[in-house]
N, C-alpha and C. Protein backbone atom coordinates (compact mmCIF):
# COMPACT_ATOMS: atom_id res chain seq x y z
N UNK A 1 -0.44 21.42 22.44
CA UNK A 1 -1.31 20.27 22.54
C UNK A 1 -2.56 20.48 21.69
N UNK A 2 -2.88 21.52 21.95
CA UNK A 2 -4.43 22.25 21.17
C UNK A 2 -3.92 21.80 19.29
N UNK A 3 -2.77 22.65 19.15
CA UNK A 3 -2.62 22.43 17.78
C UNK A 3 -2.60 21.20 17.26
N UNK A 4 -1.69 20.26 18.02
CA UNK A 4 -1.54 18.37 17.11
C UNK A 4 -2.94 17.92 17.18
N UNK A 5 -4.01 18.15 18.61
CA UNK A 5 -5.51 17.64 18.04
C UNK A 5 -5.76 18.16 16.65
N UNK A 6 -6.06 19.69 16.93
CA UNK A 6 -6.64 20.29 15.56
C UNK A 6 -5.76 19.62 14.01
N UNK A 7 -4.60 19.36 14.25
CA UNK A 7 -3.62 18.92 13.08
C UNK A 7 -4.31 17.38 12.68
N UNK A 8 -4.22 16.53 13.42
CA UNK A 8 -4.58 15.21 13.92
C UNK A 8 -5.93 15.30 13.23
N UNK A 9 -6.87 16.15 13.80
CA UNK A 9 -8.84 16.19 13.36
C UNK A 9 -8.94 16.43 11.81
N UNK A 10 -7.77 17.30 11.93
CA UNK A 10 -7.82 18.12 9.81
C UNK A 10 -7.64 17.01 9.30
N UNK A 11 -6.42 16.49 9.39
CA UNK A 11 -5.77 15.24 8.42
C UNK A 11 -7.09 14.25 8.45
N UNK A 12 -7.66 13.72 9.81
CA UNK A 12 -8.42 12.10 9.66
C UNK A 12 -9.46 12.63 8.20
N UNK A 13 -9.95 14.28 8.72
CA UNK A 13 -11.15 14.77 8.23
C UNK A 13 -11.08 14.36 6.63
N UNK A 14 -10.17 14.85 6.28
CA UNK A 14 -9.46 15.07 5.16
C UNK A 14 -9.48 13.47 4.28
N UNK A 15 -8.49 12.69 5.14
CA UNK A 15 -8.17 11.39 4.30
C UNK A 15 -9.88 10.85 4.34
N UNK A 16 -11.03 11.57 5.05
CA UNK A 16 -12.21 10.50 5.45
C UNK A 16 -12.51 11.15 3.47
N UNK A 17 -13.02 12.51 3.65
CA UNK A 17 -13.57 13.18 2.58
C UNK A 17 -13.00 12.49 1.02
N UNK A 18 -11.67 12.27 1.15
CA UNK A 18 -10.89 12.17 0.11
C UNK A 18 -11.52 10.85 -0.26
N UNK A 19 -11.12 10.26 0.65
CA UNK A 19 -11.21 8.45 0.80
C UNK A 19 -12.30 8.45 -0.02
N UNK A 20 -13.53 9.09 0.50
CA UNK A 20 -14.65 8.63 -0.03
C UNK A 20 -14.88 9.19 -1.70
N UNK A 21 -13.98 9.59 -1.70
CA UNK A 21 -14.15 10.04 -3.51
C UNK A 21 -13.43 9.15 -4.15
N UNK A 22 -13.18 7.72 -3.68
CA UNK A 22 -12.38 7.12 -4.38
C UNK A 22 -13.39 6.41 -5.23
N UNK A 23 -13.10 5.81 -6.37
CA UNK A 23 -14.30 4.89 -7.29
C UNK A 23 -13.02 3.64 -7.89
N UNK A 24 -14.11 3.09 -8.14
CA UNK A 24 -13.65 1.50 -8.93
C UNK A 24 -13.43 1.90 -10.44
N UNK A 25 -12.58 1.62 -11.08
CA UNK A 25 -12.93 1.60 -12.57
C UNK A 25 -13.60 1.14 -13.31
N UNK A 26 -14.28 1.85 -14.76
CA UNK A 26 -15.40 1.34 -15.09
C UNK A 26 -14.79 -0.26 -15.59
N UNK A 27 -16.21 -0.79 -16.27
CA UNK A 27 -15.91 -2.44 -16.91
C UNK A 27 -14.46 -2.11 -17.95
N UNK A 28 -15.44 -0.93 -18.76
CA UNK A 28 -14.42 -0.42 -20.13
C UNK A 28 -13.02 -0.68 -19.40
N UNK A 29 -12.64 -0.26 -18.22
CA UNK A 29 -11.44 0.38 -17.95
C UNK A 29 -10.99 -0.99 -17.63
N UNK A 30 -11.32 -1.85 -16.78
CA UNK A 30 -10.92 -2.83 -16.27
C UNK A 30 -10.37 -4.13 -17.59
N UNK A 31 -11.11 -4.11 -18.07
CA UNK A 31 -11.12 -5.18 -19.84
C UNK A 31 -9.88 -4.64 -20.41
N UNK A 32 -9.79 -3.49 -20.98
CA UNK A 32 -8.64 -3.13 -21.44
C UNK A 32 -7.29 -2.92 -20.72
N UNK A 33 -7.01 -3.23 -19.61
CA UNK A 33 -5.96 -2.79 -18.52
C UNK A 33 -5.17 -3.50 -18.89
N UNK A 34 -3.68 -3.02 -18.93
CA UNK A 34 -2.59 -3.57 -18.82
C UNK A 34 -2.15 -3.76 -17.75
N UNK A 35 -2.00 -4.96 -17.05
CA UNK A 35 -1.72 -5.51 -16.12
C UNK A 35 0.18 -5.47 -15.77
N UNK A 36 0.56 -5.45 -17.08
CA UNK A 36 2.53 -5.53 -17.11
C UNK A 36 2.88 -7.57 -17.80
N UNK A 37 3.39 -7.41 -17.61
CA UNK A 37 3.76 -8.82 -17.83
C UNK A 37 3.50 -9.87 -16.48
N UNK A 38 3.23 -10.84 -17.12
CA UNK A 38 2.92 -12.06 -15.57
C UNK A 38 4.02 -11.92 -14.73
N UNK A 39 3.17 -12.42 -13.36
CA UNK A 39 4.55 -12.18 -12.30
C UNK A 39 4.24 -13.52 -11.68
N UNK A 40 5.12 -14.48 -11.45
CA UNK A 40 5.18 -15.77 -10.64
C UNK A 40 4.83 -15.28 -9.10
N UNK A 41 3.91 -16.01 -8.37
CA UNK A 41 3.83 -16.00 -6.77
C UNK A 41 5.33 -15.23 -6.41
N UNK A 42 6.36 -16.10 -6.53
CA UNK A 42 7.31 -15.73 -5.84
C UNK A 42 8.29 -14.45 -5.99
N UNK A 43 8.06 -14.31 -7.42
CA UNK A 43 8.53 -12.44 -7.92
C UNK A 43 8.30 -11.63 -7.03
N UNK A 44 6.88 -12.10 -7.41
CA UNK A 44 5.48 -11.10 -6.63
C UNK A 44 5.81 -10.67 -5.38
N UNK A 45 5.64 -11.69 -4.40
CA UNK A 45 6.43 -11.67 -2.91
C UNK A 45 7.52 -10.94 -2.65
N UNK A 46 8.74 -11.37 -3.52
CA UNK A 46 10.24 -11.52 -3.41
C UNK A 46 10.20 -9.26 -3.86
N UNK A 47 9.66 -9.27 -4.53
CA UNK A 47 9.76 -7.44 -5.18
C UNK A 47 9.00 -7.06 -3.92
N UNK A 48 7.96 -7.38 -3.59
CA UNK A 48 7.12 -6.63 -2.71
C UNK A 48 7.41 -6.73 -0.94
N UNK A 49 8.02 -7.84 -0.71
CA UNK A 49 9.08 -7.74 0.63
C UNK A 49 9.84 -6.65 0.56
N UNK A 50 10.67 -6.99 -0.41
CA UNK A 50 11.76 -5.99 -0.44
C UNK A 50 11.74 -4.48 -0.67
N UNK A 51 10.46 -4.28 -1.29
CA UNK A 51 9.93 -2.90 -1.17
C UNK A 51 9.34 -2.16 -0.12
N UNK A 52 8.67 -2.93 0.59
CA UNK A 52 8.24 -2.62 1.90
C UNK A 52 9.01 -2.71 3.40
N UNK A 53 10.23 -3.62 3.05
CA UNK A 53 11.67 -3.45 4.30
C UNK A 53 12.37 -2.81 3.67
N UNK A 54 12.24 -2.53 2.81
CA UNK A 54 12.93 -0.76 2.53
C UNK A 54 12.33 0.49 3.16
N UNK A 55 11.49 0.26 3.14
CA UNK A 55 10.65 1.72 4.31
C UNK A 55 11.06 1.52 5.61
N UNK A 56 11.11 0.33 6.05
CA UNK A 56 11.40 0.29 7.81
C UNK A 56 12.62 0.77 8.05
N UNK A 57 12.59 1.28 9.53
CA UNK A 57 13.87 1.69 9.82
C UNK A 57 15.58 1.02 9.89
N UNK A 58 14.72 -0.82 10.53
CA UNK A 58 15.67 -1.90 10.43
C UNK A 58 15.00 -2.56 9.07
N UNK A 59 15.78 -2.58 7.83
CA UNK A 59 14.95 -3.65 7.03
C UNK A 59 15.32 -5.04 7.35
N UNK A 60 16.00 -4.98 7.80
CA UNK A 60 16.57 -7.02 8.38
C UNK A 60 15.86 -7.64 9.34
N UNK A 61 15.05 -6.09 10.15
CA UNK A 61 14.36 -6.77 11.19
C UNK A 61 12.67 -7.36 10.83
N UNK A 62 12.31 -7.09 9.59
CA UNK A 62 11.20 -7.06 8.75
C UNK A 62 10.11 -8.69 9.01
N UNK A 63 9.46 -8.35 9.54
CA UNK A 63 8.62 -10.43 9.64
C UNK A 63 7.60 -9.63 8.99
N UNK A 64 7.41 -10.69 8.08
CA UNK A 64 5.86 -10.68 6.70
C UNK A 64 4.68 -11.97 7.44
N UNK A 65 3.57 -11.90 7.48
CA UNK A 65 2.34 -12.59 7.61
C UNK A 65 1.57 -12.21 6.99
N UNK A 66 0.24 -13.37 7.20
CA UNK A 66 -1.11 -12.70 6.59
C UNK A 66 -1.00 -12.56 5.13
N UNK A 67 0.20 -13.00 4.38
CA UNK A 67 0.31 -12.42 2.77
C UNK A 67 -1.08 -13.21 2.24
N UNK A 68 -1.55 -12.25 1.44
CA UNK A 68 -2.50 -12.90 0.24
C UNK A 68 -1.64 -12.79 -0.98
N UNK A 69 -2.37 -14.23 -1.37
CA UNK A 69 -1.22 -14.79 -2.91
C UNK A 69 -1.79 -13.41 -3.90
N UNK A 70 -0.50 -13.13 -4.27
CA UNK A 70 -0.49 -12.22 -5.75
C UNK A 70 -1.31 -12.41 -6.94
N UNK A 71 -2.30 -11.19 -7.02
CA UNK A 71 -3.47 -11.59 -8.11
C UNK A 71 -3.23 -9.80 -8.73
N UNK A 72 -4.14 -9.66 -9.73
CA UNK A 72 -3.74 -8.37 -11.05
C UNK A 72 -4.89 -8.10 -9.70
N UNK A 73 -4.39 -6.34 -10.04
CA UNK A 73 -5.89 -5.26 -9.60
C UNK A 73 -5.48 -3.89 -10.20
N UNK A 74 -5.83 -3.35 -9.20
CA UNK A 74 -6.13 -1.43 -9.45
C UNK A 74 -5.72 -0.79 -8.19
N UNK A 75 -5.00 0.43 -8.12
CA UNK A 75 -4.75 1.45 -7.15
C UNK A 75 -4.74 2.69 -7.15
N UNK A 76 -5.19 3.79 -6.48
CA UNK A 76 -4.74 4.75 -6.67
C UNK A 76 -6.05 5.23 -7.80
N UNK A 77 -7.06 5.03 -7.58
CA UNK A 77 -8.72 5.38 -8.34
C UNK A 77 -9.04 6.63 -7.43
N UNK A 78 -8.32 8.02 -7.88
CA UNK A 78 -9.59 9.05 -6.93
C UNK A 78 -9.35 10.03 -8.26
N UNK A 79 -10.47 10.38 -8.99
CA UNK A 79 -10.58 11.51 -9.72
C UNK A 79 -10.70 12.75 -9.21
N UNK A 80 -11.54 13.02 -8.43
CA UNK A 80 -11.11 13.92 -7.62
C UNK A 80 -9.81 14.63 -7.91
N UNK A 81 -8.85 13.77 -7.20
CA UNK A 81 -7.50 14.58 -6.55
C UNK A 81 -6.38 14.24 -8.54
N UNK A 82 -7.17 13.98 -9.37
CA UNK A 82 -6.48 13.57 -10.77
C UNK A 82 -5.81 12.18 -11.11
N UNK A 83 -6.10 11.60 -10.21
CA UNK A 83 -5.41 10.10 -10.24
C UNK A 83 -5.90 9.10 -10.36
N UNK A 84 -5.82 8.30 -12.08
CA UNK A 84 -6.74 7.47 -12.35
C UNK A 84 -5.99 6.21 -11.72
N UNK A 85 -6.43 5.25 -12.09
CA UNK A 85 -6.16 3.46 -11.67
C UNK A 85 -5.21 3.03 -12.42
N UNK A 86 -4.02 2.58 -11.35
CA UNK A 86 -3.12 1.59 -12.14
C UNK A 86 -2.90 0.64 -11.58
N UNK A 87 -3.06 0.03 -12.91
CA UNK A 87 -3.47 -1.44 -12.94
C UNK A 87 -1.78 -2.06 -12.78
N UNK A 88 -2.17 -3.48 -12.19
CA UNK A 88 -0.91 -4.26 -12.15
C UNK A 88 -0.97 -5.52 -11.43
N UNK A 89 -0.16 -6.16 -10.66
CA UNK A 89 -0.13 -7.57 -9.44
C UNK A 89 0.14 -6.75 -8.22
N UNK A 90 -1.08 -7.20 -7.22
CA UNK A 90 -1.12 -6.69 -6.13
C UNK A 90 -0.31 -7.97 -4.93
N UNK A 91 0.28 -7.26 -4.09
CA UNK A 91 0.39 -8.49 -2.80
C UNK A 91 -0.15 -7.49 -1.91
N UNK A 92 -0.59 -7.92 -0.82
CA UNK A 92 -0.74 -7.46 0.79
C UNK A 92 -0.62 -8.24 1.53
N UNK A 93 -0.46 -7.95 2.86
CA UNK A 93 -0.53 -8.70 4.07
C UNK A 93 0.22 -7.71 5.04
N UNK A 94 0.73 -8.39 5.99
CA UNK A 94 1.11 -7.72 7.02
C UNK A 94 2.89 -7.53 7.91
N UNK A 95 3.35 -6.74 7.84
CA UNK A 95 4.98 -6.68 8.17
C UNK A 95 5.04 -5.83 9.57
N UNK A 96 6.17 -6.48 10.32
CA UNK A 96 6.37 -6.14 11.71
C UNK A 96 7.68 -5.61 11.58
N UNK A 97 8.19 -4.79 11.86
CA UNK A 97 9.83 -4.02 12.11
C UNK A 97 10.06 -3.64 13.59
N UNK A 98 11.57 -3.34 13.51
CA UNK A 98 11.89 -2.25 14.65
C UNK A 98 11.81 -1.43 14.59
N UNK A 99 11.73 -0.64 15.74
CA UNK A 99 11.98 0.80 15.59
C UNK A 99 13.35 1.56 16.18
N UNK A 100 13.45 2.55 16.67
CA UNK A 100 15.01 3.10 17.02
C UNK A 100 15.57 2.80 17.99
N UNK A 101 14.71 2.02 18.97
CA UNK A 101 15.17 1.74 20.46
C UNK A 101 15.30 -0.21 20.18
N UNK A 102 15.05 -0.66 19.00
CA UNK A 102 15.37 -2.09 19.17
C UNK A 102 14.23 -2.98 19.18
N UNK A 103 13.23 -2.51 19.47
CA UNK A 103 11.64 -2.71 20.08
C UNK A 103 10.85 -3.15 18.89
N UNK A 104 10.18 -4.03 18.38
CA UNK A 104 9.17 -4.21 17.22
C UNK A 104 8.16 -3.13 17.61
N UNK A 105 7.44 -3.09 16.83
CA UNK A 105 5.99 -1.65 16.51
C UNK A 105 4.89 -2.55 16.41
N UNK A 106 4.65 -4.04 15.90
CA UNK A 106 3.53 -4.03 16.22
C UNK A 106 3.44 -4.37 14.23
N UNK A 107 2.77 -5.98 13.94
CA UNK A 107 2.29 -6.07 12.33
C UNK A 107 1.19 -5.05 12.11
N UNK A 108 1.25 -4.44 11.26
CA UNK A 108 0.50 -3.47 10.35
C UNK A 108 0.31 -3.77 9.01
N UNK A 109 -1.00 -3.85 8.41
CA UNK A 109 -0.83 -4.24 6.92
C UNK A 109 -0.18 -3.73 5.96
N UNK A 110 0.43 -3.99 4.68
CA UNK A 110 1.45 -3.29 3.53
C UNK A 110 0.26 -3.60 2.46
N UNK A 111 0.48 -3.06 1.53
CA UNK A 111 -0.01 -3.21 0.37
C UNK A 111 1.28 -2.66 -1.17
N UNK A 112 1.14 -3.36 -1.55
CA UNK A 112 2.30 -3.28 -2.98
C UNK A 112 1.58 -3.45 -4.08
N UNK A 113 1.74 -2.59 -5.75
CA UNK A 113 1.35 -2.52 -6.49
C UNK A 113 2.36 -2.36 -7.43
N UNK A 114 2.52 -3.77 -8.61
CA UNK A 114 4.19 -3.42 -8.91
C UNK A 114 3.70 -4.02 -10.79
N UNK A 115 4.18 -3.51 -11.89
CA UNK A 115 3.87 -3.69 -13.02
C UNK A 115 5.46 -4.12 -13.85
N UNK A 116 5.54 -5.10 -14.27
CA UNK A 116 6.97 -5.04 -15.11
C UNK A 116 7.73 -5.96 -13.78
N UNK A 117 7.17 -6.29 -12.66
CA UNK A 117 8.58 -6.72 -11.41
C UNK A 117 9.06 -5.10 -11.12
N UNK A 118 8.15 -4.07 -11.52
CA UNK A 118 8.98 -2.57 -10.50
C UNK A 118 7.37 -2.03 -10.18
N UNK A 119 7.80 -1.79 -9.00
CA UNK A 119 6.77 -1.49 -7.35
C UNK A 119 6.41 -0.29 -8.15
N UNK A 120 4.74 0.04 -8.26
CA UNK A 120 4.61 1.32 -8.89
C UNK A 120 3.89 1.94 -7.56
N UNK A 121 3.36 1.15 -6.33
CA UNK A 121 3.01 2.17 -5.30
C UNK A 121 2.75 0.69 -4.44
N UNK A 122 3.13 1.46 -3.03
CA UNK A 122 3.62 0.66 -1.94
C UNK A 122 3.71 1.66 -0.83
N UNK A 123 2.55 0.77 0.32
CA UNK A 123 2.22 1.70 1.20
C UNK A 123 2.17 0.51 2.61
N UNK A 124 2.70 0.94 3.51
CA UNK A 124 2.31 0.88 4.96
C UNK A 124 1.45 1.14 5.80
N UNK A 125 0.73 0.91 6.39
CA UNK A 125 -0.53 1.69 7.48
C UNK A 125 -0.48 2.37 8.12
N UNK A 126 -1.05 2.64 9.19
CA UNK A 126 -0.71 3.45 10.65
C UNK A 126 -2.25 2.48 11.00
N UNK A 127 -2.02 2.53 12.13
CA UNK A 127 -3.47 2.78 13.33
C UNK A 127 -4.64 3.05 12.79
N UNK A 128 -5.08 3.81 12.05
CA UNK A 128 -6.05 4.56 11.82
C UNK A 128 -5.93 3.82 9.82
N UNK A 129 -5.34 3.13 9.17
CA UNK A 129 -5.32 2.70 8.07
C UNK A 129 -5.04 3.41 7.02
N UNK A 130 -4.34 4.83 7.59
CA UNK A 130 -3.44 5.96 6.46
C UNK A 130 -2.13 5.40 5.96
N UNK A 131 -2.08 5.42 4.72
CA UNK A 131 -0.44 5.02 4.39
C UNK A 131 0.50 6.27 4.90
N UNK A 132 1.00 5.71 5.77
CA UNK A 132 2.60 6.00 6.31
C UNK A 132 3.31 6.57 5.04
């Protein structure tokens, strides 16, 4: 029991420290970004559903809300840890699944970052707002 707190305290500690080394890209960076080729609303959606009920355990059991319409951004900005910003069409919002007993878990927000119509990073939440 002692150890999963201490495991549990390292990790939040950790993603807090990290988190906060994240930065925005400069103007320079943002002006010149390749975004990928345009993606229609419904690409957008249609790639980024399907990328994110691919992580669940049931993907059929998958309900999407909360989507915000697909606009260009940035992900994945922490120098720190060596990982600059890639740029692309973002969706987010929120997806509900099952889990192993049949039971939904509860909507949690997704976030998708996809360049070309292919998902370059795509993450799930937890509780605490760590990608899963």
């Amino acid at each position: 029991m002692g150890k999963n707190i201490l495991a549990v305290t390292a990790t939040v500690f950790a993603a807090t420290i990290l988190g906060g080394c994240a930065s925005a890209p400069t103007q320079k960076q943002i002006a010149s970004a390749d975004y990928g080729r345009p993606m229609s609303t419904s690409e957008c959606l249609g790639v980024a559903e399907q990328a994110i009920a691919d992580q669940l355990k049931d993907p059929g059991s998958a309900q999407f809300r909360n989507e915000i319409p697909c606009h260009t951004g940035y992900s994945n900005n922490v120098p720190l840890l060596g990982k600059s910003a890639q740029f692309g069409y973002i969706q987010d919002g929120e997806v509900n699944g099952k889990n192993s007993f049949g039971g939904y878990v509860g909507f949690r927000p997704y976030h998708v970052l996809m360049r070309n119509g292919v998902v370059v990073v795509s993450c799930i939440t937890d509780a605490n707002g760590l990608c899963l």
